[in-house]
C-alpha atoms as a PDB file:
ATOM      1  CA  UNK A   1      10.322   7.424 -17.198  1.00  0.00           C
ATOM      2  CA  UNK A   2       9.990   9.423 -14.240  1.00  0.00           C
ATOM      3  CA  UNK A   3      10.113  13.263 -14.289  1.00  0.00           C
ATOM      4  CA  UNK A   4       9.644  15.628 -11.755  1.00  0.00           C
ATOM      5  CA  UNK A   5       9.713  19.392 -12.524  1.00  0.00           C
ATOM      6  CA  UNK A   6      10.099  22.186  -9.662  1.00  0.00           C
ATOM      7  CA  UNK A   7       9.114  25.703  -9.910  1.00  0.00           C
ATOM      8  CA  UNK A   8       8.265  28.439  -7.503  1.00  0.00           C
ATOM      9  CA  UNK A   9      11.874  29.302  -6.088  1.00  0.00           C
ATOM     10  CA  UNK A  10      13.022  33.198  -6.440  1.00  0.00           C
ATOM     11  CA  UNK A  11      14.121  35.681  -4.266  1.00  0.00           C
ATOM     12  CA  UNK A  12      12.709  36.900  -0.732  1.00  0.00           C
ATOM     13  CA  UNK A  13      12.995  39.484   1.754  1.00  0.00           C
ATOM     14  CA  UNK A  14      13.285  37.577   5.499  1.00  0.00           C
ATOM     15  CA  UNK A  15       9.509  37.250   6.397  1.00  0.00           C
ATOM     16  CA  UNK A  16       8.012  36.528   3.365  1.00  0.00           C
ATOM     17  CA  UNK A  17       6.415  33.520   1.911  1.00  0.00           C
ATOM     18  CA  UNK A  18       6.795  31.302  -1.243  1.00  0.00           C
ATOM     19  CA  UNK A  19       5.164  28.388  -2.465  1.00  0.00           C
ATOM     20  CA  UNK A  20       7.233  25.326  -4.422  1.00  0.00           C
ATOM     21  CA  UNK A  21       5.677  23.139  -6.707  1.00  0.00           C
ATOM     22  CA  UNK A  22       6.645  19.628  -8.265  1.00  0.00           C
ATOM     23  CA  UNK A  23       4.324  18.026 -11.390  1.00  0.00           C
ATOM     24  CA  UNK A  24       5.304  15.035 -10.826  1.00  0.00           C
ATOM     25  CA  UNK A  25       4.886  12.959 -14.821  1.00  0.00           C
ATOM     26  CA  UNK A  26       5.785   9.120 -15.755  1.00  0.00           C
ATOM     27  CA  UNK A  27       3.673   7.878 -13.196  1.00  0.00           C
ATOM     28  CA  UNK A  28       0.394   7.152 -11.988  1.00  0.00           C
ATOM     29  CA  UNK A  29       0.461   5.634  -8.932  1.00  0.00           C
ATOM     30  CA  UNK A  30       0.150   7.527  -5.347  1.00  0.00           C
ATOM     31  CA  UNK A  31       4.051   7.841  -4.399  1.00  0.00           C
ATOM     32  CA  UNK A  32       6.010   9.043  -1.343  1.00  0.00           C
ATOM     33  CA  UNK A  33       7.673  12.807  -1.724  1.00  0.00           C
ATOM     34  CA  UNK A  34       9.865  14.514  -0.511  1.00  0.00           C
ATOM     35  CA  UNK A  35      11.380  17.799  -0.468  1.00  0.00           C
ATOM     36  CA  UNK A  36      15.114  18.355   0.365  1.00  0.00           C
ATOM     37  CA  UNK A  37      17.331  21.655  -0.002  1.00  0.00           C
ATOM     38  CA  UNK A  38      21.108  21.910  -0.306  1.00  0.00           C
ATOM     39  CA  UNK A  39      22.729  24.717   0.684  1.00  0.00           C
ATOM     40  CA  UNK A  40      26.495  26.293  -0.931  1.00  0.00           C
ATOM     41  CA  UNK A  41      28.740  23.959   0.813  1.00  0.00           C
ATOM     42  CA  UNK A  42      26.331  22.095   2.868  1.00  0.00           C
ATOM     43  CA  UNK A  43      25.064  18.291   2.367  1.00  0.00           C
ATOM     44  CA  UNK A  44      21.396  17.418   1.008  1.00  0.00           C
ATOM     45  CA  UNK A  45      18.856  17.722   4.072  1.00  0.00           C
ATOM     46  CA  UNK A  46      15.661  16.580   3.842  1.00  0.00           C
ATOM     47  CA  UNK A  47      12.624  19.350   4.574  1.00  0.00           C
ATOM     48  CA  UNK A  48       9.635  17.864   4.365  1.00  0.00           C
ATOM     49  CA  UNK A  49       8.182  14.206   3.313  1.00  0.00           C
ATOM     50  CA  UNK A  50       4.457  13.169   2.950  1.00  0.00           C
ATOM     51  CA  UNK A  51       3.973   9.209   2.525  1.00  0.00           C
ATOM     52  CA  UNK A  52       1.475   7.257   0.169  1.00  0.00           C
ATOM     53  CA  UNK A  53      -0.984   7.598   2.600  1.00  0.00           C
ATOM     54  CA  UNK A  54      -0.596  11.228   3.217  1.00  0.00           C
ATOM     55  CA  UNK A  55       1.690  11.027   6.901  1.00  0.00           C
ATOM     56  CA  UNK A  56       3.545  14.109   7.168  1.00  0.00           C
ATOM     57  CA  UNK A  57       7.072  14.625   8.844  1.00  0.00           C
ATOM     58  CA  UNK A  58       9.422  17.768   8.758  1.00  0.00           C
ATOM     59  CA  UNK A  59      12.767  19.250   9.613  1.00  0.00           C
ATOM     60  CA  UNK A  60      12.641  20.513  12.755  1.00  0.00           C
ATOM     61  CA  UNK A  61      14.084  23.293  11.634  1.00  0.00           C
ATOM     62  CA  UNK A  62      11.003  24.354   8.958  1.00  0.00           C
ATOM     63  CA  UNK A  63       8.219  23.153  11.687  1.00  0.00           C
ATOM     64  CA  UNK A  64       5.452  25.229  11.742  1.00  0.00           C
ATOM     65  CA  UNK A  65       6.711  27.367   9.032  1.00  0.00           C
ATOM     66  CA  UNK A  66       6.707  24.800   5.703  1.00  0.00           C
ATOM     67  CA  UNK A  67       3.496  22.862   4.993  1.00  0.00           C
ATOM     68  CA  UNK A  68       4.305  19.813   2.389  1.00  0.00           C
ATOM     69  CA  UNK A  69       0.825  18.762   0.349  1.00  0.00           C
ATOM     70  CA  UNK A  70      -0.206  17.099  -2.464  1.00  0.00           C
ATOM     71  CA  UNK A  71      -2.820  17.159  -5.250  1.00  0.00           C
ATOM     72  CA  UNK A  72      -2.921  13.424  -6.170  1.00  0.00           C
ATOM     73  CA  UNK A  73      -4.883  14.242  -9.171  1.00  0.00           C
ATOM     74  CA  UNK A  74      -2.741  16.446 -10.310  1.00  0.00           C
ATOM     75  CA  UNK A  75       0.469  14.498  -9.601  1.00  0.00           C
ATOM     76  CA  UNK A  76       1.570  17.598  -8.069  1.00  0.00           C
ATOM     77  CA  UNK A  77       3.419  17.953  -5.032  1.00  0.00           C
ATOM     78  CA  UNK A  78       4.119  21.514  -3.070  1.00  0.00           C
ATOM     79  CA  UNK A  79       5.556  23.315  -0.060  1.00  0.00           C
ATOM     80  CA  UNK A  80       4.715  26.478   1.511  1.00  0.00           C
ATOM     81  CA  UNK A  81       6.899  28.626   3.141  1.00  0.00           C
ATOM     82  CA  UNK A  82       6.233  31.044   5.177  1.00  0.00           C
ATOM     83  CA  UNK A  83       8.227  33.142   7.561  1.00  0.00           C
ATOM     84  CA  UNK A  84      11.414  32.749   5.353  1.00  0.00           C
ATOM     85  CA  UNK A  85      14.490  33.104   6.813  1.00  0.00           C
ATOM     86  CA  UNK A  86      17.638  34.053   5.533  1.00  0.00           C
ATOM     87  CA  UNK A  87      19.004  30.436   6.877  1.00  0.00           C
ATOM     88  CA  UNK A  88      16.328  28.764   4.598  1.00  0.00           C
ATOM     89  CA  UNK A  89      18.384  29.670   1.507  1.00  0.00           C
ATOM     90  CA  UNK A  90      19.231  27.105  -0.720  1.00  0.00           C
ATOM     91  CA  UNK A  91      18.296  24.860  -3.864  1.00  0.00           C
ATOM     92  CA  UNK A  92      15.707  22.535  -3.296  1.00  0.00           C
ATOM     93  CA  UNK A  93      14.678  19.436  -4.709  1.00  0.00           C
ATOM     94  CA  UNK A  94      11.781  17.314  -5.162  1.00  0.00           C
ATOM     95  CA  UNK A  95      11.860  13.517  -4.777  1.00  0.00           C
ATOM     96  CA  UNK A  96       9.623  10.942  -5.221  1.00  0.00           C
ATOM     97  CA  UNK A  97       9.882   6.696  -4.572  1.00  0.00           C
ATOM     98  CA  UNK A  98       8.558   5.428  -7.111  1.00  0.00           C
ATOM     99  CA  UNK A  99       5.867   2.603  -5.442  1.00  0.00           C
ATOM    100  CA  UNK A 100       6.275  -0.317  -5.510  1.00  0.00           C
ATOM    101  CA  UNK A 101       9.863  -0.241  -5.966  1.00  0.00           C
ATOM    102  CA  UNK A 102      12.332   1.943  -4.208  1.00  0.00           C
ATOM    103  CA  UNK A 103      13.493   3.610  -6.745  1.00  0.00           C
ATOM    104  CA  UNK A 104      14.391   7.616  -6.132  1.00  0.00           C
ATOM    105  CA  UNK A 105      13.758  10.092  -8.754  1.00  0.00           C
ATOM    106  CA  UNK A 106      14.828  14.029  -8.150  1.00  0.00           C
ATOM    107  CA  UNK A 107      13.871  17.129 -10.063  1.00  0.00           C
ATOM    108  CA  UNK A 108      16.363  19.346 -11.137  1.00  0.00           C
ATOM    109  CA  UNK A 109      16.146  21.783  -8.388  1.00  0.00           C
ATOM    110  CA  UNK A 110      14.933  25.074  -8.139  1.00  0.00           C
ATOM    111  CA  UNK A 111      16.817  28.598  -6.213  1.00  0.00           C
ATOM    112  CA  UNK A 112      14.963  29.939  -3.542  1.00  0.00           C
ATOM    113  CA  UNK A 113      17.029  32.735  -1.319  1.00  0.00           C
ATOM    114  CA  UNK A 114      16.016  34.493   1.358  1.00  0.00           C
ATOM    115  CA  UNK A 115      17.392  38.375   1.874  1.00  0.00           C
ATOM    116  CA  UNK A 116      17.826  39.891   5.401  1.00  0.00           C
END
């Protein structure tokens, strides 16, 4: 079974920088990720995806401010974030398809909010 746990979310002043992180467990094989962020009455965007061969594509929105990468042997996945804006609040989520299926898994989130 798939499992993907998030952690680097907290609280930032408008400006500032934080770095997410996804360990990514149940699989071994080079997947497509994702990260997406919902915010309080919003729908599920998607940020930032990097596919199996390591092609990149953002949100306009987070371009040239978010960085998605991966550590393949560490099944880890991660986003930087820099210049935070207040706008940028929200939970995000990891996701991974599962290759060679197209299965989705998603972690369970983690809170990152952005102070003006």
């Amino acid at each position: 079974q798939v499992q993907l746990v998030e952690s680097g979310g907290g609280l930032v002043q408008a400006g500032g920088s934080l770095r997410l992180s996804c360990a990514a467990s149940g699989t071994t094989s080079i997947n497509a990720m994702g990260w997406y962020r919902q915010a309080p009455g919003k729908q599920r965007e998607l940020v930032a995806a990097i596919s199996r061969g390591g092609s990149t594509n953002y949100a306009d929105s987070v371009k040239g401010r978010f960085t998605i990468s991966r550590d393949n042997a560490r099944n880890t996945l991660f986003l930087q974030m820099n210049s935070l804006k207040p706008e940028d609040t929200a939970v995000y989520y990891c996701q991974l398809r599962r290759w060679p299926t197209t299965e989705n898994y998603w972690g369970q989130g983690t809170q990152v909010t952005v102070s003006s």
